[in-house]
C-alpha atoms as a PDB file:
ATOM      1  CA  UNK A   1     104.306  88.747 153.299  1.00  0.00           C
ATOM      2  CA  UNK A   2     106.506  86.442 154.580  1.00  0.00           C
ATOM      3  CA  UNK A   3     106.960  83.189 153.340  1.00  0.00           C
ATOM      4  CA  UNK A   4     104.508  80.323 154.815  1.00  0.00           C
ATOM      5  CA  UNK A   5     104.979  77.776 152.606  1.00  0.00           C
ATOM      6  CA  UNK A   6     106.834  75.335 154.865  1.00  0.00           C
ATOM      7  CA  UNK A   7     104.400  75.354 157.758  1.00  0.00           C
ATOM      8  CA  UNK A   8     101.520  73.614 156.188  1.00  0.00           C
ATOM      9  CA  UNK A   9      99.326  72.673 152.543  1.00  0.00           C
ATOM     10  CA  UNK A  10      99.453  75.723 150.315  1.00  0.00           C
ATOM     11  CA  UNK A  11      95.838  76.033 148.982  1.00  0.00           C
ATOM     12  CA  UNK A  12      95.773  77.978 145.560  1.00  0.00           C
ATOM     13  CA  UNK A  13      92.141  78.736 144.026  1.00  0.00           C
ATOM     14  CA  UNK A  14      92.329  78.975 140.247  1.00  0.00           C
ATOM     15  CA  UNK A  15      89.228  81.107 138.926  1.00  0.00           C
ATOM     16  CA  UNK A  16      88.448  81.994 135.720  1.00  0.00           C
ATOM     17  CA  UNK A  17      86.140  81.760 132.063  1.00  0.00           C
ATOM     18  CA  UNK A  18      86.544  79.295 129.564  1.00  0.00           C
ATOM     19  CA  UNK A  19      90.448  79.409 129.374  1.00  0.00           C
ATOM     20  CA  UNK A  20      90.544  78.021 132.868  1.00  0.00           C
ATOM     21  CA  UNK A  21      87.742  75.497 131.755  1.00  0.00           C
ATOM     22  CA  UNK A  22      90.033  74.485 128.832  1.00  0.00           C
ATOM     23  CA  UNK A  23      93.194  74.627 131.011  1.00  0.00           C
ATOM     24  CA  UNK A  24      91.667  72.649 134.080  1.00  0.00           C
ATOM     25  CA  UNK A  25      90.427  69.836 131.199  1.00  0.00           C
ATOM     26  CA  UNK A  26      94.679  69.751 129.668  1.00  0.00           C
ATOM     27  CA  UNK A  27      95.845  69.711 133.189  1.00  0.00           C
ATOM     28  CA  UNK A  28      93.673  66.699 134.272  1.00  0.00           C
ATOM     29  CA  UNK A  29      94.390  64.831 130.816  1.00  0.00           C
ATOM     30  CA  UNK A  30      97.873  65.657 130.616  1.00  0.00           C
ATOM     31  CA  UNK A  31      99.113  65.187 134.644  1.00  0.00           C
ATOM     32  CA  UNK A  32      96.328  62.609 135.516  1.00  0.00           C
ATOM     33  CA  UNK A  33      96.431  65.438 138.028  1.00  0.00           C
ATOM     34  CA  UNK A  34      94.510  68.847 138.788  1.00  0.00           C
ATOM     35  CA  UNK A  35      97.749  70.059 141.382  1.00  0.00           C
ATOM     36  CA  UNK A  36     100.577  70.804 138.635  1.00  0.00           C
ATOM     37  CA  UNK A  37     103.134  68.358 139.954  1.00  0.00           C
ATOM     38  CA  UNK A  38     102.986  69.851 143.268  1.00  0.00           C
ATOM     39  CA  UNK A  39     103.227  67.920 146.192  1.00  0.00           C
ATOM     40  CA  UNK A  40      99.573  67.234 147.308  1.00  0.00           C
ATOM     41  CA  UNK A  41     101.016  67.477 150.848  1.00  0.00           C
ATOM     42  CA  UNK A  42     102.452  70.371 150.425  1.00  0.00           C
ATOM     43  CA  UNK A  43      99.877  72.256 147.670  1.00  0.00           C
ATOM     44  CA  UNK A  44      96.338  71.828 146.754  1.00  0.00           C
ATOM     45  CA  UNK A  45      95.381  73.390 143.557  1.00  0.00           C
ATOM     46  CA  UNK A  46      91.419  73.857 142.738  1.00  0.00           C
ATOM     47  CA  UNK A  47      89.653  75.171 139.613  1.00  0.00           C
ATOM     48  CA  UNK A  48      87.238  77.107 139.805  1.00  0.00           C
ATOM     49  CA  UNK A  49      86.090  77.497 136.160  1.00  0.00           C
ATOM     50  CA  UNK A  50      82.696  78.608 134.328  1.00  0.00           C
ATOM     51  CA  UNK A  51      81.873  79.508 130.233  1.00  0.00           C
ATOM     52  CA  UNK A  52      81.110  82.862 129.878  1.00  0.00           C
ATOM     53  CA  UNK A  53      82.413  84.215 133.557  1.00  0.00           C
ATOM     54  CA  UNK A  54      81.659  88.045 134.270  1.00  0.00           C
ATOM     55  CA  UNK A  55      83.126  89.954 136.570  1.00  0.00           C
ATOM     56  CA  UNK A  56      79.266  90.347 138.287  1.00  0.00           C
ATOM     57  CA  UNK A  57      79.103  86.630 138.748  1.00  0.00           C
ATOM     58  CA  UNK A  58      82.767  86.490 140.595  1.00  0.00           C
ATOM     59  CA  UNK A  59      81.651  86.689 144.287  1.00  0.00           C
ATOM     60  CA  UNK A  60      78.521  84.435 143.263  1.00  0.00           C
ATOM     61  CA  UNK A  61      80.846  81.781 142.055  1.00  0.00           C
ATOM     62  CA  UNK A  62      83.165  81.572 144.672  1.00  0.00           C
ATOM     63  CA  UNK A  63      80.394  81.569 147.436  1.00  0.00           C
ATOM     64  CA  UNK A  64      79.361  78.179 145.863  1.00  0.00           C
ATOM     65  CA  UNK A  65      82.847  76.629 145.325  1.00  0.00           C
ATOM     66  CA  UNK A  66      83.954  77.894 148.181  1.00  0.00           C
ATOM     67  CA  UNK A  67      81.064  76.025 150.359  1.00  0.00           C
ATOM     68  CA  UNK A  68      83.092  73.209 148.893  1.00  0.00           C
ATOM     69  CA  UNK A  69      87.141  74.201 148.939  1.00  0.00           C
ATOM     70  CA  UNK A  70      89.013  75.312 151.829  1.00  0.00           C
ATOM     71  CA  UNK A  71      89.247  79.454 152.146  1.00  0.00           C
ATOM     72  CA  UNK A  72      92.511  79.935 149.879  1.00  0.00           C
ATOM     73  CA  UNK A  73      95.952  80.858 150.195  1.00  0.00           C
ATOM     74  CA  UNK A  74      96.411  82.088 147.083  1.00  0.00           C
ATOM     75  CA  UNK A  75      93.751  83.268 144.747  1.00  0.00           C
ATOM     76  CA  UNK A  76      94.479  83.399 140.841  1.00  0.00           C
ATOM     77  CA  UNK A  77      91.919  85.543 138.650  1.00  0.00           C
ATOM     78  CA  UNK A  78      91.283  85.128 134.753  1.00  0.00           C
ATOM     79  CA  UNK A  79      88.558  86.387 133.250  1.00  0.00           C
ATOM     80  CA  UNK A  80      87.303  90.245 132.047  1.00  0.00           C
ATOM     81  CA  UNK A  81      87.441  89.288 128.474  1.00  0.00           C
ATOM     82  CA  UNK A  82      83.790  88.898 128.318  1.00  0.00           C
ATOM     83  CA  UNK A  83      83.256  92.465 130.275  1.00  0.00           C
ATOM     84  CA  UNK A  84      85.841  95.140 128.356  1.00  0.00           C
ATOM     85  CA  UNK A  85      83.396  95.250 125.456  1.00  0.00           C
ATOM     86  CA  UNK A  86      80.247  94.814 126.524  1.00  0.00           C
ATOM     87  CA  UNK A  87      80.671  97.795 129.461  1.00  0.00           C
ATOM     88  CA  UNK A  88      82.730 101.332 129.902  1.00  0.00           C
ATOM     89  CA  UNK A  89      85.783 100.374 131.572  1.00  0.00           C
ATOM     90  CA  UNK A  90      84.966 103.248 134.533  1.00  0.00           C
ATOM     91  CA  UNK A  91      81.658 101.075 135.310  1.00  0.00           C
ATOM     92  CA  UNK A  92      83.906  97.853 135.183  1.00  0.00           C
ATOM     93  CA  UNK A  93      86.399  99.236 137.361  1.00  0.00           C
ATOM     94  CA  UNK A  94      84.182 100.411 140.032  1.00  0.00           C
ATOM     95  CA  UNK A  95      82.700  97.025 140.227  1.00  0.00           C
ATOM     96  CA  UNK A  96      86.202  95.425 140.414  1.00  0.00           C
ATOM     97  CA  UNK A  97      86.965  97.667 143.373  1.00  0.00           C
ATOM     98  CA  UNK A  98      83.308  96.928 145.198  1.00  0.00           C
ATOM     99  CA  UNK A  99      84.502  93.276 144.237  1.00  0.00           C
ATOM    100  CA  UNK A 100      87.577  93.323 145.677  1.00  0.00           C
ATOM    101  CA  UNK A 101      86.713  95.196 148.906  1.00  0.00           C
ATOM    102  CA  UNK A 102      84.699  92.285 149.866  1.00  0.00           C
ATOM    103  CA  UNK A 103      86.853  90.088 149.040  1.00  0.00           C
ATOM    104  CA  UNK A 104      89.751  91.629 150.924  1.00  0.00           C
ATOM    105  CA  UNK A 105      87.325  91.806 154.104  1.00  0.00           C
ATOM    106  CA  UNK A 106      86.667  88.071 153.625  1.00  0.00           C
ATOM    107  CA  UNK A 107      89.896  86.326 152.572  1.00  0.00           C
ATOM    108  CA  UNK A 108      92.467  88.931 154.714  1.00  0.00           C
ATOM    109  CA  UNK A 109      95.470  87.020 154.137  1.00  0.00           C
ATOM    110  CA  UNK A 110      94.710  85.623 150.639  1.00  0.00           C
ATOM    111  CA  UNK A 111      97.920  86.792 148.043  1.00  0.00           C
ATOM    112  CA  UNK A 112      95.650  87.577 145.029  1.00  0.00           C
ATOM    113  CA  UNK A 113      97.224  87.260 141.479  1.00  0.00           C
ATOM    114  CA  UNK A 114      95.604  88.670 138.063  1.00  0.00           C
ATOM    115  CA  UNK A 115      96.250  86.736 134.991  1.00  0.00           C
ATOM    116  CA  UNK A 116      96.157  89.447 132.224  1.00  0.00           C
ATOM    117  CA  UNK A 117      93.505  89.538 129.259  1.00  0.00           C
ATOM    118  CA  UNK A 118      94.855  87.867 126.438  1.00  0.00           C
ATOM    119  CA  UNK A 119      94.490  88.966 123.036  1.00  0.00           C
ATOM    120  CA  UNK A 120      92.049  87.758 120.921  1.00  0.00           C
ATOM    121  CA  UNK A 121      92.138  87.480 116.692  1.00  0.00           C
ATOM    122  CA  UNK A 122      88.978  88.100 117.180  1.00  0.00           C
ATOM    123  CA  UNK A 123      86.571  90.172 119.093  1.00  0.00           C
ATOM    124  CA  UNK A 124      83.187  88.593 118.276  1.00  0.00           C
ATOM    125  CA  UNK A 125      80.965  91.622 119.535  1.00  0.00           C
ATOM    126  CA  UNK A 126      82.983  94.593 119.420  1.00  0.00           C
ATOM    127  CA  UNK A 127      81.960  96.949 117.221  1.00  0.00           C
ATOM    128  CA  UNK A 128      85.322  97.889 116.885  1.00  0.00           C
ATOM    129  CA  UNK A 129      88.381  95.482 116.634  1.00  0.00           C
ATOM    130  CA  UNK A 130      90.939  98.596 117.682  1.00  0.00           C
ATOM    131  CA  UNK A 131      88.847  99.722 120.222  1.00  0.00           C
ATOM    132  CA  UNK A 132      88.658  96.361 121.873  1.00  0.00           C
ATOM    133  CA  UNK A 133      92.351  95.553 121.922  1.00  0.00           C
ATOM    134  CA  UNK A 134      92.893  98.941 123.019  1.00  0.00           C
ATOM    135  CA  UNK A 135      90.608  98.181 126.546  1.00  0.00           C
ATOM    136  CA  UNK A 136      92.211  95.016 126.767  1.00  0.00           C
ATOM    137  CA  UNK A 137      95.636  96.792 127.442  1.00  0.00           C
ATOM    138  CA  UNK A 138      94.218  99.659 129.641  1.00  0.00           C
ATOM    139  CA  UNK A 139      92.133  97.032 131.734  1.00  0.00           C
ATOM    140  CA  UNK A 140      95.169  94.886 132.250  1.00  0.00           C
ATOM    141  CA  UNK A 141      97.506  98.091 133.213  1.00  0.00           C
ATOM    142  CA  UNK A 142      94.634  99.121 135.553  1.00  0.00           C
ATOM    143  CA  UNK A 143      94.800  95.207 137.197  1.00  0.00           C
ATOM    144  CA  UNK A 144      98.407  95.062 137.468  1.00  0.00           C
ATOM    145  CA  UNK A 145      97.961  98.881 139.761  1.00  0.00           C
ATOM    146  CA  UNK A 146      95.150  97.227 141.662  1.00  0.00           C
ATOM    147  CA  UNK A 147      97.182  93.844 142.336  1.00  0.00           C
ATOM    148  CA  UNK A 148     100.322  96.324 143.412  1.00  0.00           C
ATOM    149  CA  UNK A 149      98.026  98.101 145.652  1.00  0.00           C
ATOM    150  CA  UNK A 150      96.618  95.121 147.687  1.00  0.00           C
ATOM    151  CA  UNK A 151     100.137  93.481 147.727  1.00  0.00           C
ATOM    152  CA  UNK A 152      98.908  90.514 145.135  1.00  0.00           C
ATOM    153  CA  UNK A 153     100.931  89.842 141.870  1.00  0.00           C
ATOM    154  CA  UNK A 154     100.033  89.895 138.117  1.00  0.00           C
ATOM    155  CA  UNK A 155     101.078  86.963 134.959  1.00  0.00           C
ATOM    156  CA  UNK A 156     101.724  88.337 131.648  1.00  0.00           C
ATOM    157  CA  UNK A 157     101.256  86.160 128.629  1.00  0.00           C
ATOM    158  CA  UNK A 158     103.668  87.431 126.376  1.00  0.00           C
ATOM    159  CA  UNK A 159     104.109  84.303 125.001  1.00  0.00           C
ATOM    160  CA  UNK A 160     100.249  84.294 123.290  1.00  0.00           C
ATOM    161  CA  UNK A 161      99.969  86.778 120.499  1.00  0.00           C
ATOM    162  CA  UNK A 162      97.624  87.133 118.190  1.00  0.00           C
ATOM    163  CA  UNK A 163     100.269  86.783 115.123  1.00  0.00           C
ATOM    164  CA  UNK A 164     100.808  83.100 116.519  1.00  0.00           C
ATOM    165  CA  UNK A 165      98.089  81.461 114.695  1.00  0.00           C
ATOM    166  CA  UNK A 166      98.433  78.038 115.502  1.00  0.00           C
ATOM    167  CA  UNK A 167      98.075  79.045 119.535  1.00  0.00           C
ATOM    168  CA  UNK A 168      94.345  79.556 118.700  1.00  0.00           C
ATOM    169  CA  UNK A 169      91.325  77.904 117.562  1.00  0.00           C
ATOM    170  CA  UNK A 170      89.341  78.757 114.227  1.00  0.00           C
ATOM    171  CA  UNK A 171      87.217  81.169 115.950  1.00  0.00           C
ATOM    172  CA  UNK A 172      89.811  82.988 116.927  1.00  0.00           C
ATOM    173  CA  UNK A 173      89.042  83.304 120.670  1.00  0.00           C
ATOM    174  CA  UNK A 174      89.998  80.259 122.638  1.00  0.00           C
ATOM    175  CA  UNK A 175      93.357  78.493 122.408  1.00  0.00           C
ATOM    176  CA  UNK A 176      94.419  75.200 121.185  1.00  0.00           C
ATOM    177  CA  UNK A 177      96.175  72.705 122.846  1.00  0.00           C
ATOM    178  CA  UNK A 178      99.071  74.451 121.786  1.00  0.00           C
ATOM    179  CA  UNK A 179      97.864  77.622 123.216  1.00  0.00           C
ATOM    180  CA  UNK A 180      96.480  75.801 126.750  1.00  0.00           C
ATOM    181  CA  UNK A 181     100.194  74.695 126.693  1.00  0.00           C
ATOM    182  CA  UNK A 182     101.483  77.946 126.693  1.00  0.00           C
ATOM    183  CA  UNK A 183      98.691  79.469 128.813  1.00  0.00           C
ATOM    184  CA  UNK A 184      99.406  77.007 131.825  1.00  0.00           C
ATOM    185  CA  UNK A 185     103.206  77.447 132.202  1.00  0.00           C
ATOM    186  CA  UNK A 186     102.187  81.111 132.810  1.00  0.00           C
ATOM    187  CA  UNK A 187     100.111  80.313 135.299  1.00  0.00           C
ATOM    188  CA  UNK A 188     102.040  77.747 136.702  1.00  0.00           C
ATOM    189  CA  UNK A 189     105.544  80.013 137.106  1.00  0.00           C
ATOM    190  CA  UNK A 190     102.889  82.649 138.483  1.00  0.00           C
ATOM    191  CA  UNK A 191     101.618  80.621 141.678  1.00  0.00           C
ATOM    192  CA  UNK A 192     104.995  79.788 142.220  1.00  0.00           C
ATOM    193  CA  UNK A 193     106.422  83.424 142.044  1.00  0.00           C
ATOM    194  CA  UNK A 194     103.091  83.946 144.695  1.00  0.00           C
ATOM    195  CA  UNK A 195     103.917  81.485 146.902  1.00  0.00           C
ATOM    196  CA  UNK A 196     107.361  83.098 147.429  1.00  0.00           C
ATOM    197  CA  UNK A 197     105.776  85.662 148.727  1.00  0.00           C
ATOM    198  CA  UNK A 198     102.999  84.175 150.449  1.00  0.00           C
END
């Protein structure tokens, strides 16, 4: 797409589980801000977090934020931690696609960009620790082919492994401050590769 960003107020929706609740909490403390030391009258960023998030609860979610923000420009997605071990990844992927059909019929010219998985010391449910890293990786790979196929873009967080221990909390699932740290840049250099393109 070409380039917009001059014409009027980028608005990027940031959506996501707990990381994004955790993230949204550093950015306010940290910035005094929400917007990531964007111009306000250029960009609007909103978060649109909740604990737990599932895939089946995405187009719930932003029905009910989205009530309340502007339709956005740019729409980034985190979340699909919660749903690679609790589900067969063909069943999750065929509910991503349903997902994203509507959402492509709704938000037309929305750049969408996936925010991969990231690993976890711990898998709390899986019954097997292997298994679950395993459809981490193939769920990302099958994101980034979904994002190249509606013309969105995909973050990596190569920066957040597992080996890192001080980038994560004692239960070895969410991140410390450390971690958010990390975890935001990504996200930050992200919207800004999307908006390029938007």
């Amino acid at each position: 797409m070409a380039s917009r960003a001059g014409e009027r107020q980028v608005r990027v929706g940031v959506c996501g589980h707990s990381y994004f609740h955790w993230a949204a909490s550093h950015a306010s403390i940290t910035e005094n801000q929400y917007n990531w030391s964007f111009p306000t009258s250029s960009v609007m960023v909103y978060w649109i977090a909740r604990r737990g998030m599932h895939w089946s609860r995405v187009l719930q979610l932003l029905e009910e934020k989205c009530s309340i923000y502007p339709e956005p420009d740019i729409l980034v997605l985190h979340l699909g931690g919660n749903d690679v071990i609790n589900q067969s990844l063909g069943r999750l992927r065929f509910q991503i696609r349903v997902i994203f059909e509507d959402l492509l019929l709704k938000w037309p010219h929305c750049h969408f960009v996936w925010s991969d998985i990231i690993p976890q010391q711990i898998w709390k449910t899986a019954n097997s620790q292997r298994a679950a890293h395993k459809a981490r990786c193939l769920q990302n790979r099958f994101m980034h082919g979904l994002m190249h196929r509606v013309g969105g873009s995909t973050i990596c967080h190569d920066s957040i492994t597992t080996e890192d221990v001080h980038l994560f909390r004692k239960d070895g699932v969410h991140l410390t401050e450390e971690g958010i740290a990390l975890f935001l840049t990504d996200l930050h250099n992200g919207v800004r590769r999307a908006m390029q393109d938007w």
